[in-house]
PDB file of N, CA and C in Angstrom:
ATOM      1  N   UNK A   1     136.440 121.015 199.887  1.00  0.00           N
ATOM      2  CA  UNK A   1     135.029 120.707 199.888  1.00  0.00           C
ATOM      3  C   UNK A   1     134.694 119.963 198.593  1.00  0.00           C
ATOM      4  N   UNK A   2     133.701 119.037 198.291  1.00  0.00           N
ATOM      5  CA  UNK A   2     133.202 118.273 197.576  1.00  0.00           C
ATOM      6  C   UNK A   2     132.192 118.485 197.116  1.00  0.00           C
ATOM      7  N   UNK A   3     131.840 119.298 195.762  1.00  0.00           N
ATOM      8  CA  UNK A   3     131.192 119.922 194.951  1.00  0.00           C
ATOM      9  C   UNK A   3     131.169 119.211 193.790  1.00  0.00           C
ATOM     10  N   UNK A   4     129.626 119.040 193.159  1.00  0.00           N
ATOM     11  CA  UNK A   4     128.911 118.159 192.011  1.00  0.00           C
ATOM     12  C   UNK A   4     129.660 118.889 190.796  1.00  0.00           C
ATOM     13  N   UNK A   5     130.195 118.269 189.713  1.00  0.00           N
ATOM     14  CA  UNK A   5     131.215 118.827 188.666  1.00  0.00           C
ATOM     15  C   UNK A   5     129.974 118.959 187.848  1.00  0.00           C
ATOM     16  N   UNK A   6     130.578 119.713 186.874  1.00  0.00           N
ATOM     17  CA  UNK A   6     130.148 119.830 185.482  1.00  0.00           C
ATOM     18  C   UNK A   6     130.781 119.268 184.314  1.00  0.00           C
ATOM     19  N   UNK A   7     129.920 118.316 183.367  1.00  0.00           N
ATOM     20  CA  UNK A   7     130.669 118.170 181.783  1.00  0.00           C
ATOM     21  C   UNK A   7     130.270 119.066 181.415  1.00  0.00           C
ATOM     22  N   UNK A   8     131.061 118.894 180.250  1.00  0.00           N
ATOM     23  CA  UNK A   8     131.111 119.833 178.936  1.00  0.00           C
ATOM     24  C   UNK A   8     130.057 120.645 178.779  1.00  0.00           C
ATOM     25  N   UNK A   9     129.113 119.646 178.487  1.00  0.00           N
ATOM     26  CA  UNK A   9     127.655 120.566 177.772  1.00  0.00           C
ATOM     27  C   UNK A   9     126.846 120.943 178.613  1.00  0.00           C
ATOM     28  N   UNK A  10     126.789 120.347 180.177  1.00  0.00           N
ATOM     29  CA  UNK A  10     126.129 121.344 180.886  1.00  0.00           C
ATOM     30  C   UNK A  10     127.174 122.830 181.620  1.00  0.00           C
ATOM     31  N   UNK A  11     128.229 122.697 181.912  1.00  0.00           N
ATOM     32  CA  UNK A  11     129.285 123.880 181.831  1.00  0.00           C
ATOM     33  C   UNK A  11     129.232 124.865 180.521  1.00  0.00           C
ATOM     34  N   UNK A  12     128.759 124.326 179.217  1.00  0.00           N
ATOM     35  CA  UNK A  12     128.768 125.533 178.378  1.00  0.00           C
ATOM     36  C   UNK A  12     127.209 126.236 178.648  1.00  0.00           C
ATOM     37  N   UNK A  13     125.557 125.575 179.002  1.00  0.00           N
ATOM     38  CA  UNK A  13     124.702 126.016 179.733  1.00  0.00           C
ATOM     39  C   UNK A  13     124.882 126.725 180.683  1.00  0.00           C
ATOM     40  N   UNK A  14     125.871 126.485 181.612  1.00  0.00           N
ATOM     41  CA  UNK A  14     126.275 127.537 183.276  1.00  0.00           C
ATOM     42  C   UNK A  14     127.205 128.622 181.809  1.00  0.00           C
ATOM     43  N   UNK A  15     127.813 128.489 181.410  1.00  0.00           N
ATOM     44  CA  UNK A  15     128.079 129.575 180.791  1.00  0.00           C
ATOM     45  C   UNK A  15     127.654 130.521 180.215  1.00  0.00           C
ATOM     46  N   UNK A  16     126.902 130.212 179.266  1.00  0.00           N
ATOM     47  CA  UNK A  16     125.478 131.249 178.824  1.00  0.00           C
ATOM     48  C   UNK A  16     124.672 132.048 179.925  1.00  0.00           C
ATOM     49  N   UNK A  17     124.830 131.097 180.708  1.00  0.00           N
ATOM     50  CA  UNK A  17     123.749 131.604 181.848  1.00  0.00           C
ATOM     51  C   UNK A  17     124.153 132.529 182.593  1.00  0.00           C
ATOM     52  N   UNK A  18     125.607 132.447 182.868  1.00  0.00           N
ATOM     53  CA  UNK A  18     126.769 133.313 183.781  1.00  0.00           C
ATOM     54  C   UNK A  18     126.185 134.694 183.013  1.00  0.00           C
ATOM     55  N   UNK A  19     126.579 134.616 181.462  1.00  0.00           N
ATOM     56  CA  UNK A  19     126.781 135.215 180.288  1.00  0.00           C
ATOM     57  C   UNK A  19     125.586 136.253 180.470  1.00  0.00           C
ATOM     58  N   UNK A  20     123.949 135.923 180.301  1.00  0.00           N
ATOM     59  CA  UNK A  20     123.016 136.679 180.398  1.00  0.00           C
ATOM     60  C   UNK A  20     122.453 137.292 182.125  1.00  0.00           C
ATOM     61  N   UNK A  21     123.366 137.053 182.966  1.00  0.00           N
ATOM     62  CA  UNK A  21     123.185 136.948 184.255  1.00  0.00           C
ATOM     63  C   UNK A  21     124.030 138.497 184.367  1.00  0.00           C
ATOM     64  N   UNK A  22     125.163 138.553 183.278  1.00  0.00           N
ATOM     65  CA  UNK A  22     126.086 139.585 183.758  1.00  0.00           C
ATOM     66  C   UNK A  22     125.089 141.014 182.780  1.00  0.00           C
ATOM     67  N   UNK A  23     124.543 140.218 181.110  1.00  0.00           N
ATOM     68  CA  UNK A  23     123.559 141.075 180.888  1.00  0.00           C
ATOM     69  C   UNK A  23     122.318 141.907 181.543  1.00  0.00           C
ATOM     70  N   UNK A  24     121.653 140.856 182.139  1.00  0.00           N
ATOM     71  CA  UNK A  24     120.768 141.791 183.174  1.00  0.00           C
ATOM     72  C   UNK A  24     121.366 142.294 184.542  1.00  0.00           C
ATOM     73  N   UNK A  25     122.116 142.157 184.304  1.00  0.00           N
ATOM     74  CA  UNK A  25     122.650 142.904 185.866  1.00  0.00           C
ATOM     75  C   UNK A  25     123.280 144.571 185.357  1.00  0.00           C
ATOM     76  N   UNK A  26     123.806 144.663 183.501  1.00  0.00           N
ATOM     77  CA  UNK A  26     124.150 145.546 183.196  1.00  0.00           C
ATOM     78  C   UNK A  26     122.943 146.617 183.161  1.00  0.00           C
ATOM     79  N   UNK A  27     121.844 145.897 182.717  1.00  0.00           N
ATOM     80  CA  UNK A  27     120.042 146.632 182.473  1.00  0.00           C
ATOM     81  C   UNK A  27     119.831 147.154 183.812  1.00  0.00           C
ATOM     82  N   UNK A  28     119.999 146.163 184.581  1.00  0.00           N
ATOM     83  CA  UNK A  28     119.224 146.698 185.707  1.00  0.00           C
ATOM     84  C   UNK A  28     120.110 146.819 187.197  1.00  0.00           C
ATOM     85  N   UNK A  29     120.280 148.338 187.025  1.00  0.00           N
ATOM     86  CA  UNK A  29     121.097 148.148 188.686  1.00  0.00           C
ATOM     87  C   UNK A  29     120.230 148.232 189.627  1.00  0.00           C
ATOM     88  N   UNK A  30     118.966 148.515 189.793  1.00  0.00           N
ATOM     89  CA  UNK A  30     118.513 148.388 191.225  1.00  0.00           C
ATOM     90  C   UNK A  30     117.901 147.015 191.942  1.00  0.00           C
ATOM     91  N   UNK A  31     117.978 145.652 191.057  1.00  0.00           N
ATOM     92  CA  UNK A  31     118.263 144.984 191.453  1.00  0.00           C
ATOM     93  C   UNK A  31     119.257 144.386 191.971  1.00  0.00           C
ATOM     94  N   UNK A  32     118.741 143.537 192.806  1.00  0.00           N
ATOM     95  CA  UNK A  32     120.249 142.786 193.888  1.00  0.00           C
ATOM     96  C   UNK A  32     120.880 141.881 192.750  1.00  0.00           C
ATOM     97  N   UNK A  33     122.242 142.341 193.489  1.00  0.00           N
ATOM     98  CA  UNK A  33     123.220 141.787 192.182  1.00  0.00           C
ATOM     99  C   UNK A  33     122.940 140.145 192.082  1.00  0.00           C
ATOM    100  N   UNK A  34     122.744 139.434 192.788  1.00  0.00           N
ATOM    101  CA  UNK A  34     122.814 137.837 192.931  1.00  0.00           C
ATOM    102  C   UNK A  34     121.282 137.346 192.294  1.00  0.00           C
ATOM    103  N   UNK A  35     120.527 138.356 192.240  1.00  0.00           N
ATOM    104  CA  UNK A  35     119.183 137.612 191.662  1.00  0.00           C
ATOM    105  C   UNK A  35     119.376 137.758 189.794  1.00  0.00           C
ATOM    106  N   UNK A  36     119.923 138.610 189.759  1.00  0.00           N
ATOM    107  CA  UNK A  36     120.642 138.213 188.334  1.00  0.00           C
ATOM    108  C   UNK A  36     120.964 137.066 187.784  1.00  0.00           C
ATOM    109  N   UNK A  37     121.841 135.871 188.412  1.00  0.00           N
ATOM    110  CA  UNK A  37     122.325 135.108 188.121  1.00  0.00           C
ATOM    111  C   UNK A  37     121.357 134.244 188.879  1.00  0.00           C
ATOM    112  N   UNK A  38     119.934 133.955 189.218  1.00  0.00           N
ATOM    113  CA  UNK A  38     118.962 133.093 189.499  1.00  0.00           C
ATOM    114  C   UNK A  38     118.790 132.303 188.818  1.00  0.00           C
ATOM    115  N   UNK A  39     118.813 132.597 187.601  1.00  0.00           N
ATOM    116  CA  UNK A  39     118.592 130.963 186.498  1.00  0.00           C
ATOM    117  C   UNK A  39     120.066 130.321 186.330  1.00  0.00           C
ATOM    118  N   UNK A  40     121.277 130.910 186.494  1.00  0.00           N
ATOM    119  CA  UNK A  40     122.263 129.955 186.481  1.00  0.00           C
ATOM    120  C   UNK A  40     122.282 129.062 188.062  1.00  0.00           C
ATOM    121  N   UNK A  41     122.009 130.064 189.042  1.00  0.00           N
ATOM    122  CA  UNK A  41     121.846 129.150 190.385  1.00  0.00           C
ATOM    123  C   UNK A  41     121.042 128.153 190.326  1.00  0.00           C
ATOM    124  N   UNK A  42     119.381 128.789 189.573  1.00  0.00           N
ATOM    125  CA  UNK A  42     118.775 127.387 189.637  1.00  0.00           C
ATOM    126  C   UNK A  42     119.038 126.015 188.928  1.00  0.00           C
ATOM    127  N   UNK A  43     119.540 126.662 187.816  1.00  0.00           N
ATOM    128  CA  UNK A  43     120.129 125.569 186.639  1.00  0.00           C
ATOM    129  C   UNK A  43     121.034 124.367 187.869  1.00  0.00           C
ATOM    130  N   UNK A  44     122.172 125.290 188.355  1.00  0.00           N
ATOM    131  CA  UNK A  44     122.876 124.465 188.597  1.00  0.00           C
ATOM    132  C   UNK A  44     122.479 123.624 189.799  1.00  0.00           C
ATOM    133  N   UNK A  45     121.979 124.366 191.078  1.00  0.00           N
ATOM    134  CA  UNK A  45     120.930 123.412 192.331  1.00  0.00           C
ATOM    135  C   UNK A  45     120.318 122.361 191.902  1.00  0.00           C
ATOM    136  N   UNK A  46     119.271 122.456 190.632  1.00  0.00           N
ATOM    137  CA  UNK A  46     118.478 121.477 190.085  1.00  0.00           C
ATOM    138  C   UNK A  46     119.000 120.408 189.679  1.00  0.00           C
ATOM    139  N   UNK A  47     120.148 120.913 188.909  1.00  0.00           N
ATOM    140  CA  UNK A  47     121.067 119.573 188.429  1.00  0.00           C
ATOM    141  C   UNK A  47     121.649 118.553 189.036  1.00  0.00           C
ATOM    142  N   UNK A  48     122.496 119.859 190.072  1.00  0.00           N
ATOM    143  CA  UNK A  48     123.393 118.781 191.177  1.00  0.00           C
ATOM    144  C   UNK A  48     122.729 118.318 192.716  1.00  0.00           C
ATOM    145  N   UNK A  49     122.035 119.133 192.890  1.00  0.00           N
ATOM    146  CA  UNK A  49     121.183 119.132 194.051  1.00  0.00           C
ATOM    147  C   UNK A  49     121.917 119.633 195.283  1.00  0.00           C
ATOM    148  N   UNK A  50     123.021 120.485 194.686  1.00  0.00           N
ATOM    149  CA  UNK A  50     123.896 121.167 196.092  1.00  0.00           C
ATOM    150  C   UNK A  50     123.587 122.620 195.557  1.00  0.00           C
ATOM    151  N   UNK A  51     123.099 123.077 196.989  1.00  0.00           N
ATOM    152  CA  UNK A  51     122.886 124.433 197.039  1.00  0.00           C
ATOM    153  C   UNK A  51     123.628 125.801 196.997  1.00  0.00           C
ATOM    154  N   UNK A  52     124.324 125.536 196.031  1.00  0.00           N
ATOM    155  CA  UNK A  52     125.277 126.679 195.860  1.00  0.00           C
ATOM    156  C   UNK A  52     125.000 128.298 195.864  1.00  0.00           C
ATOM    157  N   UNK A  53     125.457 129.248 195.984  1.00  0.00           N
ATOM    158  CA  UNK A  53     124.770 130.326 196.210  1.00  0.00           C
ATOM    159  C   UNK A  53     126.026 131.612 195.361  1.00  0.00           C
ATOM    160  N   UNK A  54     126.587 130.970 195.114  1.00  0.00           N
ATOM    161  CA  UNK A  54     127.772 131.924 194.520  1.00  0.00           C
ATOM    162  C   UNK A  54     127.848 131.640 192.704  1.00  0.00           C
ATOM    163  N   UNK A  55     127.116 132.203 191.911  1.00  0.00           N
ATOM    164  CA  UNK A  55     127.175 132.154 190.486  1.00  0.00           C
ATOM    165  C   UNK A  55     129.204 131.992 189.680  1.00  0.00           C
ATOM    166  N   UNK A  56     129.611 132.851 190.598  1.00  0.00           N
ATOM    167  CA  UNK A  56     131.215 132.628 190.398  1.00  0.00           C
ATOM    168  C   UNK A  56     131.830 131.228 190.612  1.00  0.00           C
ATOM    169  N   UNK A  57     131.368 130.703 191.807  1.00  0.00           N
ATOM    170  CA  UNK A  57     131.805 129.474 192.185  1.00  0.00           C
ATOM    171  C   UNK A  57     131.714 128.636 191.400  1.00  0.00           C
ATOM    172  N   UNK A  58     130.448 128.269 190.597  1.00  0.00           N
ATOM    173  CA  UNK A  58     130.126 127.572 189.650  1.00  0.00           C
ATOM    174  C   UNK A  58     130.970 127.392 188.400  1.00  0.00           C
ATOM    175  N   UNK A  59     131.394 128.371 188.199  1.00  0.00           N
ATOM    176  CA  UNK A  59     132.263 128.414 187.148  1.00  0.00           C
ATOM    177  C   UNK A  59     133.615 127.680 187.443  1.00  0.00           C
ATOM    178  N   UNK A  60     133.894 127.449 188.344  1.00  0.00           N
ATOM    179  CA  UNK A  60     134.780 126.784 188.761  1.00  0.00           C
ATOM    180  C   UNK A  60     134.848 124.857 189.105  1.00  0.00           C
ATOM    181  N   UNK A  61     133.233 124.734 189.066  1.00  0.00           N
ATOM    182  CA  UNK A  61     133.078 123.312 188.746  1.00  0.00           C
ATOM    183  C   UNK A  61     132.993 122.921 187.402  1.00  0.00           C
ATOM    184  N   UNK A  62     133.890 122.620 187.069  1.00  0.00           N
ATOM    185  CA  UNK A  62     133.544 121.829 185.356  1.00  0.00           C
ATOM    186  C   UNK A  62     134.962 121.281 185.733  1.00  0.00           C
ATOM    187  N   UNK A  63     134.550 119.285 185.554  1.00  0.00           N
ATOM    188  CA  UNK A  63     135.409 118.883 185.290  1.00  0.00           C
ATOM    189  C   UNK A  63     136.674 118.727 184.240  1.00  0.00           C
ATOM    190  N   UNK A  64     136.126 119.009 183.073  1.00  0.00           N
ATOM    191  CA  UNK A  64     137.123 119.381 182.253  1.00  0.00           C
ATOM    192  C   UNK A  64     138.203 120.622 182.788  1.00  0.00           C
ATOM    193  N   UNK A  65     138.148 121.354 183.395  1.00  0.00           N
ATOM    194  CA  UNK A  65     139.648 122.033 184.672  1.00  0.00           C
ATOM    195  C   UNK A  65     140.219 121.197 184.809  1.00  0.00           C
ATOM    196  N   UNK A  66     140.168 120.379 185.216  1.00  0.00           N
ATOM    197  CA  UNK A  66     140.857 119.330 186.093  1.00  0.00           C
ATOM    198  C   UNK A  66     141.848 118.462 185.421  1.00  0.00           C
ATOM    199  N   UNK A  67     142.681 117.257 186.149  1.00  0.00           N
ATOM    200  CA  UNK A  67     143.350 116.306 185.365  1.00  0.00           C
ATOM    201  C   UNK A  67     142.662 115.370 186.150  1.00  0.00           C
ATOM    202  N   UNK A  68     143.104 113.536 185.907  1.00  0.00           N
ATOM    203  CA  UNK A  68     142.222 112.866 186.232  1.00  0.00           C
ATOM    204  C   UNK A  68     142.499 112.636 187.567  1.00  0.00           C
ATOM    205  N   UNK A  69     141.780 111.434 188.235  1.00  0.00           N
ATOM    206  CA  UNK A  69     141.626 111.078 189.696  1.00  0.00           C
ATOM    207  C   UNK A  69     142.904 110.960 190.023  1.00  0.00           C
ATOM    208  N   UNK A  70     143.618 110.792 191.030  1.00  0.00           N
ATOM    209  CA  UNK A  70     144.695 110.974 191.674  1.00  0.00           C
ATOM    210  C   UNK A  70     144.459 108.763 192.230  1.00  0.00           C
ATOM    211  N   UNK A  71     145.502 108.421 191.973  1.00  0.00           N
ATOM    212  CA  UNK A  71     145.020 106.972 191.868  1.00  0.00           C
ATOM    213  C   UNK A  71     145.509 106.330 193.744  1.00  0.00           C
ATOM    214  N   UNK A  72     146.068 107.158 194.188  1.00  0.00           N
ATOM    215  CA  UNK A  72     145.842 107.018 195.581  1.00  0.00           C
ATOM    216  C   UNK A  72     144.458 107.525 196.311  1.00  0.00           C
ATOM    217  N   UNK A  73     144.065 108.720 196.470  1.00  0.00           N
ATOM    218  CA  UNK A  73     142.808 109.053 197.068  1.00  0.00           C
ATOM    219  C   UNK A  73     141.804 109.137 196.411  1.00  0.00           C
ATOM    220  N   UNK A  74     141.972 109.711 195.245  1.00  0.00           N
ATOM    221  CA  UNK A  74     140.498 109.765 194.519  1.00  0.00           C
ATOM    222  C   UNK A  74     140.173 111.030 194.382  1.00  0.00           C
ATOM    223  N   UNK A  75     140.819 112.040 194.580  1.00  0.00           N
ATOM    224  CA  UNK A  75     140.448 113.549 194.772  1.00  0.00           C
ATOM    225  C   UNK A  75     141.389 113.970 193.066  1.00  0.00           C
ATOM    226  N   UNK A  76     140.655 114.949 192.161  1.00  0.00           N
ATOM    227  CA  UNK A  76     141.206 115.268 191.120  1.00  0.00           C
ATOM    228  C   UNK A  76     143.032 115.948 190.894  1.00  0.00           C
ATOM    229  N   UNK A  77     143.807 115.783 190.160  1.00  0.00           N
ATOM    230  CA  UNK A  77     144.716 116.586 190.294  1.00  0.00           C
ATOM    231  C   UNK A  77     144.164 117.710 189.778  1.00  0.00           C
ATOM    232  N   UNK A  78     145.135 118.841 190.159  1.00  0.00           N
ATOM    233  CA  UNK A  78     144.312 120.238 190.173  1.00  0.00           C
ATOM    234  C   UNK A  78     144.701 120.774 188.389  1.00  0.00           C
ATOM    235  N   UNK A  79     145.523 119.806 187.298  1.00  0.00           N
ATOM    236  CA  UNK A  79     145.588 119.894 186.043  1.00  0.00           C
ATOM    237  C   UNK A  79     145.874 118.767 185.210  1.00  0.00           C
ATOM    238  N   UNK A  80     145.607 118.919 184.074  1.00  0.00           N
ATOM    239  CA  UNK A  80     145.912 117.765 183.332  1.00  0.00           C
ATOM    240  C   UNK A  80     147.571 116.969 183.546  1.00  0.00           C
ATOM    241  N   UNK A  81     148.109 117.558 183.513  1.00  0.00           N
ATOM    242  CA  UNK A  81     149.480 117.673 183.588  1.00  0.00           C
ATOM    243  C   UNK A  81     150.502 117.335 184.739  1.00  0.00           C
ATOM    244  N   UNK A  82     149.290 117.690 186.093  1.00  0.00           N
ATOM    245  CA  UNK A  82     150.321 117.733 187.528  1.00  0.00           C
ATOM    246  C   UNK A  82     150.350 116.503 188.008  1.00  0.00           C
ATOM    247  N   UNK A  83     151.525 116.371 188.508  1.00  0.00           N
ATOM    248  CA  UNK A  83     152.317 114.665 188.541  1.00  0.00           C
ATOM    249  C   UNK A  83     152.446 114.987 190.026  1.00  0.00           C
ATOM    250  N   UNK A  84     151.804 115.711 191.085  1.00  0.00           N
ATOM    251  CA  UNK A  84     151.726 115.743 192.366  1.00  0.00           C
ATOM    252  C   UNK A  84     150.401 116.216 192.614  1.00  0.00           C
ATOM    253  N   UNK A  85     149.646 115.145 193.561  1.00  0.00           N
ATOM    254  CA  UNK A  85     148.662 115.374 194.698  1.00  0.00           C
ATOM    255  C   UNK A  85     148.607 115.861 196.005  1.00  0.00           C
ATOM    256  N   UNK A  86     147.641 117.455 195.707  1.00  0.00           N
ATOM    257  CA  UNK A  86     148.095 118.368 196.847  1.00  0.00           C
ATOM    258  C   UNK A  86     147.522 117.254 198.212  1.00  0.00           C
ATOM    259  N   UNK A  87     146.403 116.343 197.925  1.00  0.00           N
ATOM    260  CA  UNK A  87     145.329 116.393 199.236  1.00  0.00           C
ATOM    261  C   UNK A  87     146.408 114.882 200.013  1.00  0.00           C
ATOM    262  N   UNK A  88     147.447 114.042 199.188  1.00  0.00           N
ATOM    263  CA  UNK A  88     147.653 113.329 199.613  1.00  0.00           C
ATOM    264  C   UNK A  88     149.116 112.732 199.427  1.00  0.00           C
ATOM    265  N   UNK A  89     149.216 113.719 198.690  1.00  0.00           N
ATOM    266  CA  UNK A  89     151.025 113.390 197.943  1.00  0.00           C
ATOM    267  C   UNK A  89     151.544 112.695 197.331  1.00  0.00           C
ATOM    268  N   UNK A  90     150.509 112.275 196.269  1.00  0.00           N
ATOM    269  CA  UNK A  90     150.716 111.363 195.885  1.00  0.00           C
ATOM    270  C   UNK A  90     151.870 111.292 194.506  1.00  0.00           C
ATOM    271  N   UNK A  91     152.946 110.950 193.937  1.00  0.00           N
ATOM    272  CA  UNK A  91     153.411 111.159 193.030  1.00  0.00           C
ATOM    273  C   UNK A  91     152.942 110.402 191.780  1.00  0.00           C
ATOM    274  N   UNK A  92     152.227 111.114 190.694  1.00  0.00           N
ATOM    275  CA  UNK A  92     151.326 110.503 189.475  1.00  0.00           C
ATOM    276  C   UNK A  92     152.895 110.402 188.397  1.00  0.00           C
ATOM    277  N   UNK A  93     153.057 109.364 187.819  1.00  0.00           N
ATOM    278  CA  UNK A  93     153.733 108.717 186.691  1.00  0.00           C
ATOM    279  C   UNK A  93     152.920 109.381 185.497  1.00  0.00           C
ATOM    280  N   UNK A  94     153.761 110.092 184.334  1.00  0.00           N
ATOM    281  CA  UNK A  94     152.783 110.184 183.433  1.00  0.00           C
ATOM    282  C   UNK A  94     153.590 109.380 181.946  1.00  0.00           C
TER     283      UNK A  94
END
């Protein structure tokens, strides 16, 4: 699936946010666990304009994870480092 990345400085924002999301969720258990992390959801919806609903997931978009475009398809390698493309097979020269 094709999900809006994060740089740097808005990924260290989803971080903080993760960060005080896990704080009030420690304060308060009788709230629902997912409205906790409402300002990192909204942060991130607003930004990218994809409606994500999983505060975990998010953490998992920041392009800096990644290595660069895969110069056959265009889909990221899954590290800086990997000299094979899962989505297309591509073999990357480094």
């Amino acid at each position: 699936m094709d999900v809006p990345m994060l740089n740097k400085e808005e990924g260290e924002i989803a971080s903080k946010l993760l960060a005080e999301g896990f704080q009030e969720a420690k304060k308060q258990m009788k709230v629902p666990f997912s409205e906790n992390f409402r300002k990192l959801l909204d942060y991130y919806n607003n930004l990218s304009g994809f409606e994500e609903t999983n505060p975990n997931a998010i953490m998992h978009h920041f392009i800096d994870m990644y290595g660069p475009d895969c110069e056959n398809c265009g889909k990221p390698y899954r590290t800086k480092t990997a000299t094979f493309c899962p989505k297309c097979g591509n073999q990357r020269k480094l």
